[in-house]
Protein backbone atom coordinates (compact mmCIF):
# COMPACT_ATOMS: atom_id res chain seq x y z
CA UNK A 1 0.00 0.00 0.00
CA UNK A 2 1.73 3.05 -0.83
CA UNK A 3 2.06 6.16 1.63
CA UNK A 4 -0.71 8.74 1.95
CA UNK A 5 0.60 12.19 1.39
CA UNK A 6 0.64 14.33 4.14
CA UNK A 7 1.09 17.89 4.54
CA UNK A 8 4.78 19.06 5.33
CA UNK A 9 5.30 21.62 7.93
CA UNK A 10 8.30 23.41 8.47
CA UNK A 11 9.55 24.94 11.82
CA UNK A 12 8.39 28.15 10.84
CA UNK A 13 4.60 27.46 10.07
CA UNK A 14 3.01 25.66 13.05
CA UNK A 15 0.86 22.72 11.77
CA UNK A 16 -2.57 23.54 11.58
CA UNK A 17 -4.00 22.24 14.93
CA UNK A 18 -1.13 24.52 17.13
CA UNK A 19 -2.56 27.50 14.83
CA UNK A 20 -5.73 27.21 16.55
CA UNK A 21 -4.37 26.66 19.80
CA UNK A 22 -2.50 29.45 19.92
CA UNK A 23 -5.40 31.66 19.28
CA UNK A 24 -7.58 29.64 22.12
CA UNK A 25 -4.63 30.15 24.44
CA UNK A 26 -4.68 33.90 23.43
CA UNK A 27 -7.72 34.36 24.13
CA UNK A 28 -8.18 32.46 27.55
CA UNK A 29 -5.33 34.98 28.41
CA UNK A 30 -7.37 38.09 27.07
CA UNK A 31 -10.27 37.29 29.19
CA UNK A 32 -8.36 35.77 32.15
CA UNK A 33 -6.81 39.43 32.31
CA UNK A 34 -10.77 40.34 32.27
CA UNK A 35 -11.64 38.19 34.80
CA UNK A 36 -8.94 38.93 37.06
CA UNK A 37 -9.80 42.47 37.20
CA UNK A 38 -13.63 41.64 37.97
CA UNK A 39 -12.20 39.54 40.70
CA UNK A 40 -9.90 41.93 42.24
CA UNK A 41 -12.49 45.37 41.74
CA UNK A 42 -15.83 43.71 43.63
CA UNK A 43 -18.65 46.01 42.71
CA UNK A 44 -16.83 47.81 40.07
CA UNK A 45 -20.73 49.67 38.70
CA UNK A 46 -21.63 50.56 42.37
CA UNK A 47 -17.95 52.75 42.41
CA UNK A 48 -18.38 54.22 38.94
CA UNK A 49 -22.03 55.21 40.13
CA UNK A 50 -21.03 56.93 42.81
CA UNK A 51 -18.49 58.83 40.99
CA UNK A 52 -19.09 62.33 39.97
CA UNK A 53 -18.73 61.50 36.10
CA UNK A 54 -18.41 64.03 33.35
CA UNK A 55 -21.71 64.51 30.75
CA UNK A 56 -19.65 62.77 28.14
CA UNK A 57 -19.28 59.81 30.45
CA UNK A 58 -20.69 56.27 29.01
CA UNK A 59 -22.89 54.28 31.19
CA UNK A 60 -21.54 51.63 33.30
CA UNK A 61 -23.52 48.79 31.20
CA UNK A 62 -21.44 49.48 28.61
CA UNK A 63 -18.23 48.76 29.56
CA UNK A 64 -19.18 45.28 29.35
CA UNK A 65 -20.14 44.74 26.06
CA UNK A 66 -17.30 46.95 24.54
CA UNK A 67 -14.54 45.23 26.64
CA UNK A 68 -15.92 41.83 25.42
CA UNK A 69 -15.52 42.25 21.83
CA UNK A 70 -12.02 44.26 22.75
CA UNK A 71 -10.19 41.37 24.26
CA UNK A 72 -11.58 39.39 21.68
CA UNK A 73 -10.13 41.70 18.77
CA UNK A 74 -6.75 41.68 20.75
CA UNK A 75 -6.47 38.23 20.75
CA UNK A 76 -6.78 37.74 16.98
CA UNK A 77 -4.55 40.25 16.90
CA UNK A 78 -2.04 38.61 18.43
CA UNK A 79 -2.95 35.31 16.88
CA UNK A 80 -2.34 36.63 13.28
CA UNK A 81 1.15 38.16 14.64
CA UNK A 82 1.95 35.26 16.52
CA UNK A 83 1.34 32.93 13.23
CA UNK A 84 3.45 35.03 10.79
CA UNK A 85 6.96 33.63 10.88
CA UNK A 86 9.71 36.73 10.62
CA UNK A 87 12.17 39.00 12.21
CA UNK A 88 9.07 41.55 13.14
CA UNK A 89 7.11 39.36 14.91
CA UNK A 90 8.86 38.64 18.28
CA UNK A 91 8.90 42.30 19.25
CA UNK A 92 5.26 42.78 17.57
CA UNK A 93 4.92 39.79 20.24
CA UNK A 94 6.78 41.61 23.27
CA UNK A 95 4.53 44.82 23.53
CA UNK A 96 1.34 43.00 22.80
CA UNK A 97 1.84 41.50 26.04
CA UNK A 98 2.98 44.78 27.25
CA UNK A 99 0.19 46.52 26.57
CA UNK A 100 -1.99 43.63 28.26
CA UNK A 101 -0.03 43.64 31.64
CA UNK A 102 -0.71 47.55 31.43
CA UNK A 103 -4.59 46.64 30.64
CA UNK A 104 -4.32 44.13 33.51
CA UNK A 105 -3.26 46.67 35.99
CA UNK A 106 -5.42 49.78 35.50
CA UNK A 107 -8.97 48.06 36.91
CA UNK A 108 -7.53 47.00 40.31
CA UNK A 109 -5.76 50.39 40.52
CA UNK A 110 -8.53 52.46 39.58
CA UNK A 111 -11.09 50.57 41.31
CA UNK A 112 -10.20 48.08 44.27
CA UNK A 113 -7.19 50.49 45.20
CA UNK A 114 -9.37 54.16 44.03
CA UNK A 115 -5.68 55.27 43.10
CA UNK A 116 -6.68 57.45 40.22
CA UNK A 117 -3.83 59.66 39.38
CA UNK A 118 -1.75 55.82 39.23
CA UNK A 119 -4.30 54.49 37.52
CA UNK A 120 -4.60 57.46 34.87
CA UNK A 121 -0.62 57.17 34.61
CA UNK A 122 -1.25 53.62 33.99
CA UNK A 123 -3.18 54.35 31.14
CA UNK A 124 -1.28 57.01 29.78
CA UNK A 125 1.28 54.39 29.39
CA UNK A 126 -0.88 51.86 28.35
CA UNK A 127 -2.28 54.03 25.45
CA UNK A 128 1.39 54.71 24.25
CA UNK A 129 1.76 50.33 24.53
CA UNK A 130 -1.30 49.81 21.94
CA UNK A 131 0.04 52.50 19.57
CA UNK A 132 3.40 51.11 19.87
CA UNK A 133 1.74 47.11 19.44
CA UNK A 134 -0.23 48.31 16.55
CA UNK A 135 2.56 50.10 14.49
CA UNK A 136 4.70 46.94 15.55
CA UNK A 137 1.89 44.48 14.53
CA UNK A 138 1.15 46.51 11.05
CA UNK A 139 4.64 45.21 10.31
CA UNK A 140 4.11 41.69 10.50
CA UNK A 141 0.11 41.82 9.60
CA UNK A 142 -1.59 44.91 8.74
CA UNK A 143 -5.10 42.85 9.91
CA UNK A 144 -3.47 42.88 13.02
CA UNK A 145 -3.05 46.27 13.41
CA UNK A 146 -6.21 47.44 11.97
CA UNK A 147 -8.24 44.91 14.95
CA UNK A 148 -6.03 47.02 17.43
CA UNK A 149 -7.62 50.61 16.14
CA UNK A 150 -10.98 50.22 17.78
CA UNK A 151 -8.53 49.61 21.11
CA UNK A 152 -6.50 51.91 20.88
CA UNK A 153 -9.76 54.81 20.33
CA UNK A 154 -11.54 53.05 23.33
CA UNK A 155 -8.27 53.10 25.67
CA UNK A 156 -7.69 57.18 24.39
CA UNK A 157 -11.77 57.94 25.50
CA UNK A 158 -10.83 55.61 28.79
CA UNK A 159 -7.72 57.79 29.42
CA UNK A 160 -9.55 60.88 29.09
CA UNK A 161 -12.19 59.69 31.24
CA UNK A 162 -9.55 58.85 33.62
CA UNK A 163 -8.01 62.01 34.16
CA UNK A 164 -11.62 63.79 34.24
CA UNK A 165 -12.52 61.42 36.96
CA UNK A 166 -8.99 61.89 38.92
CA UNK A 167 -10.02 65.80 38.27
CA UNK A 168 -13.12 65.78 40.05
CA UNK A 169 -13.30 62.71 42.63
């Protein structure tokens, strides 16, 4: 019987099975870095109620829904960097997780610890982290950089809510 032919893989392109593991893996991370922060911040809506909140401020069902489909985004952004084999991708790699310990940080410091001038510093430098992953990630995968511009707009709003609620609380 002769040999079926299988497809080759090469060190550099991960056989099709790891692909998809990588991006599960990427996103358990994403939303284990949610989690974590609705862990450590308790009643996170109760706090942001009781906030004196600019007009411009979103409600707090929002944040939610919009951090949802963010982590998700981030994720396949990292999964298409992570699966593109070149000389860009390990430092594409290095500040997307960066940019999610930053992310990681900023709910228990603005919430559990009410530290809002660290947590607005936080996400000053978390804001210069996703500009810095997506012009590092449009090197490697333009996709990938384009699935981080939603992020980045949300983080800028989230830093200038930030510093208005540091401002007034």
């Amino acid at each position: 019987m002769p040999p079926t032919p299988t497809t080759p893989t090469t060190p550099t392109t991960p056989a099709p099975p790891r692909r998809w593991l990588t991006l599960l893996l990427l996103l358990v991370l994403c939303y284990g870095v949610a989690a974590a922060g609705a862990v450590a911040t308790g009643d996170a809506g109760s706090t942001y109620a009781a906030l004196d909140r600019p007009a411009w401020a979103p409600p707090g069902w929002l944040f939610g829904p919009v951090w949802t489909v963010l982590y998700g985004m981030i994720a396949v952004a990292g999964w298409l960097v992570a699966r593109r084999p070149g000389p860009g991708r390990r430092p594409a790699l290095v500040a997307w997780g960066v940019q999610l310990a930053l992310n990681a940080l900023w709910t228990p410091l603005f919430f559990a610890a009410e530290q809002y001038g660290l947590a607005f510093l936080d996400i000053s430098l978390l804001l210069a982290a996703v500009v810095a992953t997506a012009l590092l990630c449009a090197r490697v995968d333009r996709r990938a950089a384009w699935l981080l511009v939603p992020y980045l707009l949300w983080v800028g709003y989230a830093a200038a809510l930030n510093l208005a609620l540091w401002l007034t609380n």
